[in-house]
N, C-alpha and C. Protein backbone atom coordinates (compact mmCIF):
# COMPACT_ATOMS: atom_id res chain seq x y z
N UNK A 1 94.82 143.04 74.05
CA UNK A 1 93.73 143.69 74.75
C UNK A 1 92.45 143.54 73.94
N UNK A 2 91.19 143.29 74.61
CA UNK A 2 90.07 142.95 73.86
C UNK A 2 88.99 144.14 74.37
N UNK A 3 88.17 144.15 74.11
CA UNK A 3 86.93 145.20 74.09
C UNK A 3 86.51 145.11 75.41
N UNK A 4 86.98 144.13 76.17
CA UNK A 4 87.16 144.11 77.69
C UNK A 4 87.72 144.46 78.76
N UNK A 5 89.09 145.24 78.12
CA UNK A 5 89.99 145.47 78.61
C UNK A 5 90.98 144.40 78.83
N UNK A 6 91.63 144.57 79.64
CA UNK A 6 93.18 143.79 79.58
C UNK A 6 92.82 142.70 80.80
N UNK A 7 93.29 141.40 80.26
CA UNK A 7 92.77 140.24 80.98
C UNK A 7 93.97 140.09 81.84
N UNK A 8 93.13 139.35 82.92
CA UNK A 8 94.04 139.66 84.65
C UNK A 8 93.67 137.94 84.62
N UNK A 9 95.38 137.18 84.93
CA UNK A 9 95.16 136.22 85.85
C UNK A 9 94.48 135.72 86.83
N UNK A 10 93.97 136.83 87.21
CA UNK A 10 93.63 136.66 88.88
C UNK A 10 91.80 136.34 88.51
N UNK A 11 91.93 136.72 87.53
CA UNK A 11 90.01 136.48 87.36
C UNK A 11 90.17 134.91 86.65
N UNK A 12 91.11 133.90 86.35
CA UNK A 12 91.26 133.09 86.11
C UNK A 12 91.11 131.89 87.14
N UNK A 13 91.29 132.40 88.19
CA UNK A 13 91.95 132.20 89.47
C UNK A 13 91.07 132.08 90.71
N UNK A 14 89.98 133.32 90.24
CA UNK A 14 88.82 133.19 90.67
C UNK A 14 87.85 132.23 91.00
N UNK A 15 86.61 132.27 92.38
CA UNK A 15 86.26 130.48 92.69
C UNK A 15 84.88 130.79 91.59
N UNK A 16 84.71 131.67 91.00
CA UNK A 16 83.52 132.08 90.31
C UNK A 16 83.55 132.43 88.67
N UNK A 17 85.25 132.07 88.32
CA UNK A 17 85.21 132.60 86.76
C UNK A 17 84.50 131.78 85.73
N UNK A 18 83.85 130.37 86.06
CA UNK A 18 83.30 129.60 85.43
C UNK A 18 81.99 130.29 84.96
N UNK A 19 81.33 130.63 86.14
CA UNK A 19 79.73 131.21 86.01
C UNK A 19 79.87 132.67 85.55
N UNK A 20 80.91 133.44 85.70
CA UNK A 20 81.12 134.71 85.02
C UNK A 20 81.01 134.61 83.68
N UNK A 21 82.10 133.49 83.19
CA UNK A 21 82.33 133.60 81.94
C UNK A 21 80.96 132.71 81.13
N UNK A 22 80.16 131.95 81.97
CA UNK A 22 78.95 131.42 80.85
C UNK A 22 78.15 132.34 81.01
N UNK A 23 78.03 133.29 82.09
CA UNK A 23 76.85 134.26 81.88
C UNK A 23 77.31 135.39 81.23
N UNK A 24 78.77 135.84 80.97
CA UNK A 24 78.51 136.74 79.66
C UNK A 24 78.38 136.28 78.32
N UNK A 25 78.49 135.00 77.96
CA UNK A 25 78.12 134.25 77.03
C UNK A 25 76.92 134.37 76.98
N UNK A 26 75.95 134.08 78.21
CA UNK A 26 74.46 133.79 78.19
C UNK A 26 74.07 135.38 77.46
N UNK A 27 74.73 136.37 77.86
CA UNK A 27 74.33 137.55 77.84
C UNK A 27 74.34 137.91 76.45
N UNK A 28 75.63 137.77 75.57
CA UNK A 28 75.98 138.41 74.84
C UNK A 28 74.75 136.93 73.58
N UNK A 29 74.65 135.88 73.98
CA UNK A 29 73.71 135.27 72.97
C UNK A 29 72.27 135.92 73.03
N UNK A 30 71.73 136.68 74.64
CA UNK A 30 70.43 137.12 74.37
C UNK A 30 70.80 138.48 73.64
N UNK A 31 71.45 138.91 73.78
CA UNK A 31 71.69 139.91 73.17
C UNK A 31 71.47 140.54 71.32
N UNK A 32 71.69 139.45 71.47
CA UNK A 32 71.80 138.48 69.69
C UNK A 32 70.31 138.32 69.03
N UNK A 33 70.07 137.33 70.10
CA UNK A 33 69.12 136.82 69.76
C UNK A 33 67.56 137.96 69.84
N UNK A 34 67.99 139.03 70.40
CA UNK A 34 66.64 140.04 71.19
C UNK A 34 67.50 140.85 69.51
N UNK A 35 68.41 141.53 69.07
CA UNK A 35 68.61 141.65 67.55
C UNK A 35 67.80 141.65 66.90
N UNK A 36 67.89 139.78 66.61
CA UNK A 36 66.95 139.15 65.70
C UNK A 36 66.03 139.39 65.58
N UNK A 37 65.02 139.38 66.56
CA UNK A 37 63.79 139.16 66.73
C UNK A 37 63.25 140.84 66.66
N UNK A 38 64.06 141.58 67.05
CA UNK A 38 63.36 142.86 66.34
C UNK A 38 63.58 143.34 64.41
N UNK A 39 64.45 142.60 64.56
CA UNK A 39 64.90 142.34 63.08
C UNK A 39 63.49 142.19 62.19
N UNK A 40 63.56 140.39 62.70
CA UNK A 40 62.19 139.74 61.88
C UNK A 40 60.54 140.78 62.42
N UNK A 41 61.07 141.35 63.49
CA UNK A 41 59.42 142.02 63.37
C UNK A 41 59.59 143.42 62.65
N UNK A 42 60.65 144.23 62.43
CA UNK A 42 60.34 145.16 61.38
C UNK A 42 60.57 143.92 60.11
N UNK A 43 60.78 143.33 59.69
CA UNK A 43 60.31 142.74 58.45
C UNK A 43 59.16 142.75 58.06
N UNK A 44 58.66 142.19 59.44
CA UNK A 44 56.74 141.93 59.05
C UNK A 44 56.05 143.05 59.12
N UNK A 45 56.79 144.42 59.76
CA UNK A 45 55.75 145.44 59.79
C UNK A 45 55.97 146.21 58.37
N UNK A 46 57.23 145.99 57.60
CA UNK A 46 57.43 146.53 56.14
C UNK A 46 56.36 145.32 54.94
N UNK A 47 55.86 143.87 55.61
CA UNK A 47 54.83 143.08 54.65
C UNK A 47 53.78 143.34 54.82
N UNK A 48 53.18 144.31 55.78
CA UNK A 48 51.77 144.80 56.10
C UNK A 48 51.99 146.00 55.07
């Protein structure tokens, strides 16, 4: 079991699990990436 809950065949199976599964990818990289970028801007507001 993953932080997703318990994986079902049937979403395998699915005519749409391709685009499901790259857009929680897409998701979980902006996710990341929106992180970062508040990251690097409190950096720069601690070099002022």
């Amino acid at each position: 079991m993953s932080e997703r809950g318990l994986h079902q065949i049937e979403d395998d199976l699915s005519d749409t699990w391709l685009e499901d599964w790259a857009g929680a990818g897409v998701a979980e990289i902006e996710a990341y990436l929106a992180k970062h970028a508040a990251f690097l801007s409190f950096l720069d507001s601690q070099e002022s």
